[in-house]
C-alpha atoms as a PDB file:
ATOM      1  CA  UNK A   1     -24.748   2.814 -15.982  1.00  0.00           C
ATOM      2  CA  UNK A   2     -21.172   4.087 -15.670  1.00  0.00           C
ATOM      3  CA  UNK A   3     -18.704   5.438 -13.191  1.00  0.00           C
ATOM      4  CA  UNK A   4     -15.332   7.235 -13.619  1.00  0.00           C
ATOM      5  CA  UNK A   5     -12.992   6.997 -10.589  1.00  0.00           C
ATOM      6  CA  UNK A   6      -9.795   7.896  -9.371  1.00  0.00           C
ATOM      7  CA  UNK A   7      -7.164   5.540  -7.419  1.00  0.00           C
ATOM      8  CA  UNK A   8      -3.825   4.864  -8.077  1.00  0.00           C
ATOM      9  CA  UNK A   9      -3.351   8.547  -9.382  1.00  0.00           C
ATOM     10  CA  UNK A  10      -5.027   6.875 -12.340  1.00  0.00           C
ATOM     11  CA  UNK A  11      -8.697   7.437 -14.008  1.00  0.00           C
ATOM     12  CA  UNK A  12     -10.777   4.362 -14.900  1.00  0.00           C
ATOM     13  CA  UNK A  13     -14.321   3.723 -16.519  1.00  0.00           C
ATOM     14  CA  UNK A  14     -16.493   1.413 -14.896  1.00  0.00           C
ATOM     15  CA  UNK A  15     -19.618  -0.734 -15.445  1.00  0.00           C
ATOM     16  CA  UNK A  16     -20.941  -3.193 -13.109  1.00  0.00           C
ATOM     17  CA  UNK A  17     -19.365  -6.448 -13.604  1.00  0.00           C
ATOM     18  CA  UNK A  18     -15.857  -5.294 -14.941  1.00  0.00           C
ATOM     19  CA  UNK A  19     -12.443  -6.481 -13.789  1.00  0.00           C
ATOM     20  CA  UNK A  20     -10.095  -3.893 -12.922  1.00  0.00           C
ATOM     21  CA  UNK A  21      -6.313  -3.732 -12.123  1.00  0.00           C
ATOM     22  CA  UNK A  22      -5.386  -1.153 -10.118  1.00  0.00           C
ATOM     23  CA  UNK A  23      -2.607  -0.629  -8.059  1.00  0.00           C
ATOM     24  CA  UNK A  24      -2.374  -1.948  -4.402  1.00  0.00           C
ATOM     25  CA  UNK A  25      -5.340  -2.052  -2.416  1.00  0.00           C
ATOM     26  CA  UNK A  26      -5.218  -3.251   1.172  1.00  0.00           C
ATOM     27  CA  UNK A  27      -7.282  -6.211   2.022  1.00  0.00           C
ATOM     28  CA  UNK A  28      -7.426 -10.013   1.483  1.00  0.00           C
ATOM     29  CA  UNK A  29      -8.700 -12.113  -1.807  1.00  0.00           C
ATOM     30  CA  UNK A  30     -12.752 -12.137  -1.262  1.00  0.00           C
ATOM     31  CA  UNK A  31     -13.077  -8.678   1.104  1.00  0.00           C
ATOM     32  CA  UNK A  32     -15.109  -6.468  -0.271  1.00  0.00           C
ATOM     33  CA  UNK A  33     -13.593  -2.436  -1.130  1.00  0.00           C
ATOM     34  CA  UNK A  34     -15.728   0.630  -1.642  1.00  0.00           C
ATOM     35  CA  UNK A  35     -13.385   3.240  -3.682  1.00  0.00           C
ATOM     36  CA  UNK A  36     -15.252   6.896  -2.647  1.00  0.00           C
ATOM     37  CA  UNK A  37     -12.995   8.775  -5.147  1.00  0.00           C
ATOM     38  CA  UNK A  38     -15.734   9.193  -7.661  1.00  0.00           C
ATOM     39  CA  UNK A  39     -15.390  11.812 -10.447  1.00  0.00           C
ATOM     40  CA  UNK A  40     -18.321  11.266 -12.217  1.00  0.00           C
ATOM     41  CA  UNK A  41     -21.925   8.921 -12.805  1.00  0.00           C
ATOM     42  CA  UNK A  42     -23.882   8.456 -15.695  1.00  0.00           C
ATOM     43  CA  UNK A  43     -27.205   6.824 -14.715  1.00  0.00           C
ATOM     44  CA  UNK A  44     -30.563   8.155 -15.753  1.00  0.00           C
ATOM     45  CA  UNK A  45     -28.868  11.647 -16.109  1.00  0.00           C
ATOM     46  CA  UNK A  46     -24.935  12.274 -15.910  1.00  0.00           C
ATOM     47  CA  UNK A  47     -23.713  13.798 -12.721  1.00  0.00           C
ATOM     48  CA  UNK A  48     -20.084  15.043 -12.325  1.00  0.00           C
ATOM     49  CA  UNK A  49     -18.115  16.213  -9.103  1.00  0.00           C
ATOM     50  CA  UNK A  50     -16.589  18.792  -8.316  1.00  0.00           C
ATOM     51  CA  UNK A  51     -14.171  17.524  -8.174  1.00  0.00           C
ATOM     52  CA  UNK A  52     -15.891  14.579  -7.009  1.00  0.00           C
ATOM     53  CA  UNK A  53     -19.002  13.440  -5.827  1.00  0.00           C
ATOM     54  CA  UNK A  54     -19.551  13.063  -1.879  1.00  0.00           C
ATOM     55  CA  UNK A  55     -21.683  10.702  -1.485  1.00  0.00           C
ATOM     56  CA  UNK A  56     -21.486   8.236  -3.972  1.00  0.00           C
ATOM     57  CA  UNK A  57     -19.384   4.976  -4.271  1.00  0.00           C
ATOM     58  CA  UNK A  58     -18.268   1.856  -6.007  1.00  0.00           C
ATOM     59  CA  UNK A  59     -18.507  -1.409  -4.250  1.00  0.00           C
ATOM     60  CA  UNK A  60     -15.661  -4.072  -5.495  1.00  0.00           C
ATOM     61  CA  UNK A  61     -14.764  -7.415  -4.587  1.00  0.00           C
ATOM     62  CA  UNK A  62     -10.783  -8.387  -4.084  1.00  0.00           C
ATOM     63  CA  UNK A  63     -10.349 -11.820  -6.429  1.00  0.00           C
ATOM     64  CA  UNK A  64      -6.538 -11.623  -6.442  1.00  0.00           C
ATOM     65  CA  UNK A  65      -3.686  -9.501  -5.112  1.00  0.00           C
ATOM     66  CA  UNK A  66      -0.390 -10.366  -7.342  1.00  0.00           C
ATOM     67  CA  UNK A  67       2.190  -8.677  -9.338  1.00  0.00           C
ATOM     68  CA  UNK A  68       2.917  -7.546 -12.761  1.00  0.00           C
ATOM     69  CA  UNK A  69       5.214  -8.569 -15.304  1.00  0.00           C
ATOM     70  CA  UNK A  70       8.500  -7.059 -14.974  1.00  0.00           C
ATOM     71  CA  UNK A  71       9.659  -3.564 -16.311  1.00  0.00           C
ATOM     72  CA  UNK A  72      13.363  -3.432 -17.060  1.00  0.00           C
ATOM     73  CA  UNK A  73      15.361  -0.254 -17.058  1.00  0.00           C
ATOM     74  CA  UNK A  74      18.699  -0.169 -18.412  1.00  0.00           C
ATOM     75  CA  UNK A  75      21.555   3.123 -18.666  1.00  0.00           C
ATOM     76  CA  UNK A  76      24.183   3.253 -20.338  1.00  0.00           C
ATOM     77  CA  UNK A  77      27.392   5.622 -21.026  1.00  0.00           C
ATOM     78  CA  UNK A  78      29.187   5.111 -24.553  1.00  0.00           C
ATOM     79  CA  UNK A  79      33.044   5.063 -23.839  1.00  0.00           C
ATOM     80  CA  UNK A  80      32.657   5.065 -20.157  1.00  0.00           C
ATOM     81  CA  UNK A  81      31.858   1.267 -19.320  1.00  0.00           C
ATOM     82  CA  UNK A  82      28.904   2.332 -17.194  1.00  0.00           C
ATOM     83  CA  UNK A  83      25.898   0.272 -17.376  1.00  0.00           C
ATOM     84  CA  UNK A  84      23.038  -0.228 -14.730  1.00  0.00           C
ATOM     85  CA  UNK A  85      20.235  -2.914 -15.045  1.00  0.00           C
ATOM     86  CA  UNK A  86      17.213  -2.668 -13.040  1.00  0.00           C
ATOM     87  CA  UNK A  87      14.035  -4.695 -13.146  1.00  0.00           C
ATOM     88  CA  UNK A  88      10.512  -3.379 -11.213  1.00  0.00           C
ATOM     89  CA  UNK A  89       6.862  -5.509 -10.458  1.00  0.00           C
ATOM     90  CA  UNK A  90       4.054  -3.631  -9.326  1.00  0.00           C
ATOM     91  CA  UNK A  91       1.874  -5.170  -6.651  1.00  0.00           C
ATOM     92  CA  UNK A  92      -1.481  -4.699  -8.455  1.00  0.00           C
ATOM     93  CA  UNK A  93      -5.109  -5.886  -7.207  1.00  0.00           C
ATOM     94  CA  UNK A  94      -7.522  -7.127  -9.351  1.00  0.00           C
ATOM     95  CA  UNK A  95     -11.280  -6.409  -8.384  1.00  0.00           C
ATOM     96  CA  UNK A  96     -14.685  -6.799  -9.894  1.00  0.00           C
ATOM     97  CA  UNK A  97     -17.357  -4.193  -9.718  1.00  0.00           C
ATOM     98  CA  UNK A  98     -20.281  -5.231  -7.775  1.00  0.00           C
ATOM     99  CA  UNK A  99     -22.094  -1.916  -7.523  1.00  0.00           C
ATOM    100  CA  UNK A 100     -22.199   1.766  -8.601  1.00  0.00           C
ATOM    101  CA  UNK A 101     -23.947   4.121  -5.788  1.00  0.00           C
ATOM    102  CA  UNK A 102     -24.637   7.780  -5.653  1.00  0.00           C
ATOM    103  CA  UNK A 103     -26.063   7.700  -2.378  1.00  0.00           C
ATOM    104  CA  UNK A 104     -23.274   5.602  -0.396  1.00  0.00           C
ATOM    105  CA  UNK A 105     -22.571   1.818  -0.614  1.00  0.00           C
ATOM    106  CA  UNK A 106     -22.271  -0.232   2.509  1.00  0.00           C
ATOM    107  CA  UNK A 107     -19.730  -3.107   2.562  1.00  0.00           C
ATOM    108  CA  UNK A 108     -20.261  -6.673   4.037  1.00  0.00           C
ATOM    109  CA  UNK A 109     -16.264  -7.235   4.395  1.00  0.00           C
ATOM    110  CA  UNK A 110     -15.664 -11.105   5.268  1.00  0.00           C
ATOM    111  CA  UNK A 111     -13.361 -11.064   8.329  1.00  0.00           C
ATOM    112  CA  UNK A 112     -10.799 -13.021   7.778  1.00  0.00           C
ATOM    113  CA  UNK A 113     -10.171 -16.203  10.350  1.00  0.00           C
ATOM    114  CA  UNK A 114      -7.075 -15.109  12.047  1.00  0.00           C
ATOM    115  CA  UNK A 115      -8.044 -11.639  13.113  1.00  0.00           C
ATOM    116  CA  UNK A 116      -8.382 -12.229  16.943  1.00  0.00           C
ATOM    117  CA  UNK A 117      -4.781 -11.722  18.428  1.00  0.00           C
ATOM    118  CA  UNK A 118      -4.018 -12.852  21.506  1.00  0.00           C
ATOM    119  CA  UNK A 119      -3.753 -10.933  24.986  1.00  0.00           C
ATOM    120  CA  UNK A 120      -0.753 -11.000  25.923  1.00  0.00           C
ATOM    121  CA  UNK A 121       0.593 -10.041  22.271  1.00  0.00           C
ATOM    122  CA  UNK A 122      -2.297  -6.756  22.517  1.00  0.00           C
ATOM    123  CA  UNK A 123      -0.669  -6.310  26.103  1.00  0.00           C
ATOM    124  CA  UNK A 124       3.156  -6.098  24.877  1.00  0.00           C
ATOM    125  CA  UNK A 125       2.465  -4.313  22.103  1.00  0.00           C
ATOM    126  CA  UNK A 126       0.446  -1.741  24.255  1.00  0.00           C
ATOM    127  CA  UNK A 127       3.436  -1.142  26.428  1.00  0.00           C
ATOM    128  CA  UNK A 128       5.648  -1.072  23.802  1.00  0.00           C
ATOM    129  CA  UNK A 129       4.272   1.712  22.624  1.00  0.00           C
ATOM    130  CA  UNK A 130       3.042   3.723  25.613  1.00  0.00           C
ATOM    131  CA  UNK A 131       6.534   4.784  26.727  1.00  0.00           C
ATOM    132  CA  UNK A 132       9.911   4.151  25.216  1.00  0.00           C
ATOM    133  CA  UNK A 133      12.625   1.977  27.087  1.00  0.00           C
ATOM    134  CA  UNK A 134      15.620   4.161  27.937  1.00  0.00           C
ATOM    135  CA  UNK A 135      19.146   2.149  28.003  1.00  0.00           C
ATOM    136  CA  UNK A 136      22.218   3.280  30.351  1.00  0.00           C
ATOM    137  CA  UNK A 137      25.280   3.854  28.934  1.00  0.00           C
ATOM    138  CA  UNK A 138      28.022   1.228  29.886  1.00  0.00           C
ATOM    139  CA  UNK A 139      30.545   2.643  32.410  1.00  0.00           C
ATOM    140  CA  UNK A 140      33.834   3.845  31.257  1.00  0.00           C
ATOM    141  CA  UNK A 141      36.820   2.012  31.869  1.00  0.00           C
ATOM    142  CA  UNK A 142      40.266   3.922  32.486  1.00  0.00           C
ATOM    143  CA  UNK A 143      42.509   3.642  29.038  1.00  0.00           C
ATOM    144  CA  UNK A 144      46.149   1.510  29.852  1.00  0.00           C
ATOM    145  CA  UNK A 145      48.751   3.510  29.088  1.00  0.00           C
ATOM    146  CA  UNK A 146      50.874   2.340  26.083  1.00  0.00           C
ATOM    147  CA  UNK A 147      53.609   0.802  26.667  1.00  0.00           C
ATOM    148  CA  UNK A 148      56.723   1.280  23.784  1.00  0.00           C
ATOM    149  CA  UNK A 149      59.929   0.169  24.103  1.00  0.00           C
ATOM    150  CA  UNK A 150      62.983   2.745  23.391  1.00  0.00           C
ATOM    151  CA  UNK A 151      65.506   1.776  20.666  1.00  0.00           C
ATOM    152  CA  UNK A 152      69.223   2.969  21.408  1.00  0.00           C
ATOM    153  CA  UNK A 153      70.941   5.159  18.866  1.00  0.00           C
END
């Protein structure tokens, strides 16, 4: 049994028990994903989307978020003395395939310890964004005149 997705405007071939990289995912190391962006399924018979399948889904386990190795970019301009040096990391996510579903997959996600927030943090951060503060301008103060001194000629 296989599965092709999409995520990460990328296409990957699966089988149960691969690793993948992809691209960010949200989520912690040991949540569980379900990526619904499923082109195609090859099971008993093959069965393709259009352009991809509604019900069916790939259950994956997070084992790492990290980043790649570092992709350097570098212009330059003969004669001119212009140079620029760049370096990039993508944040990838590494994730194992648990399960390949054409009729939906259900997740058993592993809350992590510090969800509860406090009150009074859900309270201020409810008012903060029910109705923004508005700030009075300072009063104006009347500008000295300048004082210059005359020079004799």
């Amino acid at each position: 049994m296989y599965a092709v997705i999409q995520t990460g405007s990328k296409q990957y071939k699966l089988q149960p028990g691969d690793l993948l990289t992809v691209e960010k995912l949200e989520g912690t190391v040991g949540n569980e994903v379900v990526l619904s962006n499923v082109l195609l399924v090859q099971d008993k018979e093959l069965t393709v989307g259009n352009p991809t399948l509604e019900k069916a889904g790939i259950l994956c386990e997070i084992m790492a978020q990290g980043r790649g190795p570092k992709v350097l970019t570098f212009k330059y301009k003969r004669r001119k003395g212009a140079r620029r040096k760049r370096g990039h990391r993508q944040t990838l996510t590494l994730l194992k395939v648990k399960e390949i579903s054409l009729t939906g997959v259900t997740t058993k996600a592993k809350a992590p310890a510090k969800e509860k927030a406090p009150k009074v943090a859900a309270k201020s951060v409810a008012a903060k964004t029910a109705a923004p503060r508005v700030r009075k301008a300072a009063p104006k103060k009347a500008a000295e005149p300048k004082v210059t001194k005359k020079t004799k000629k």
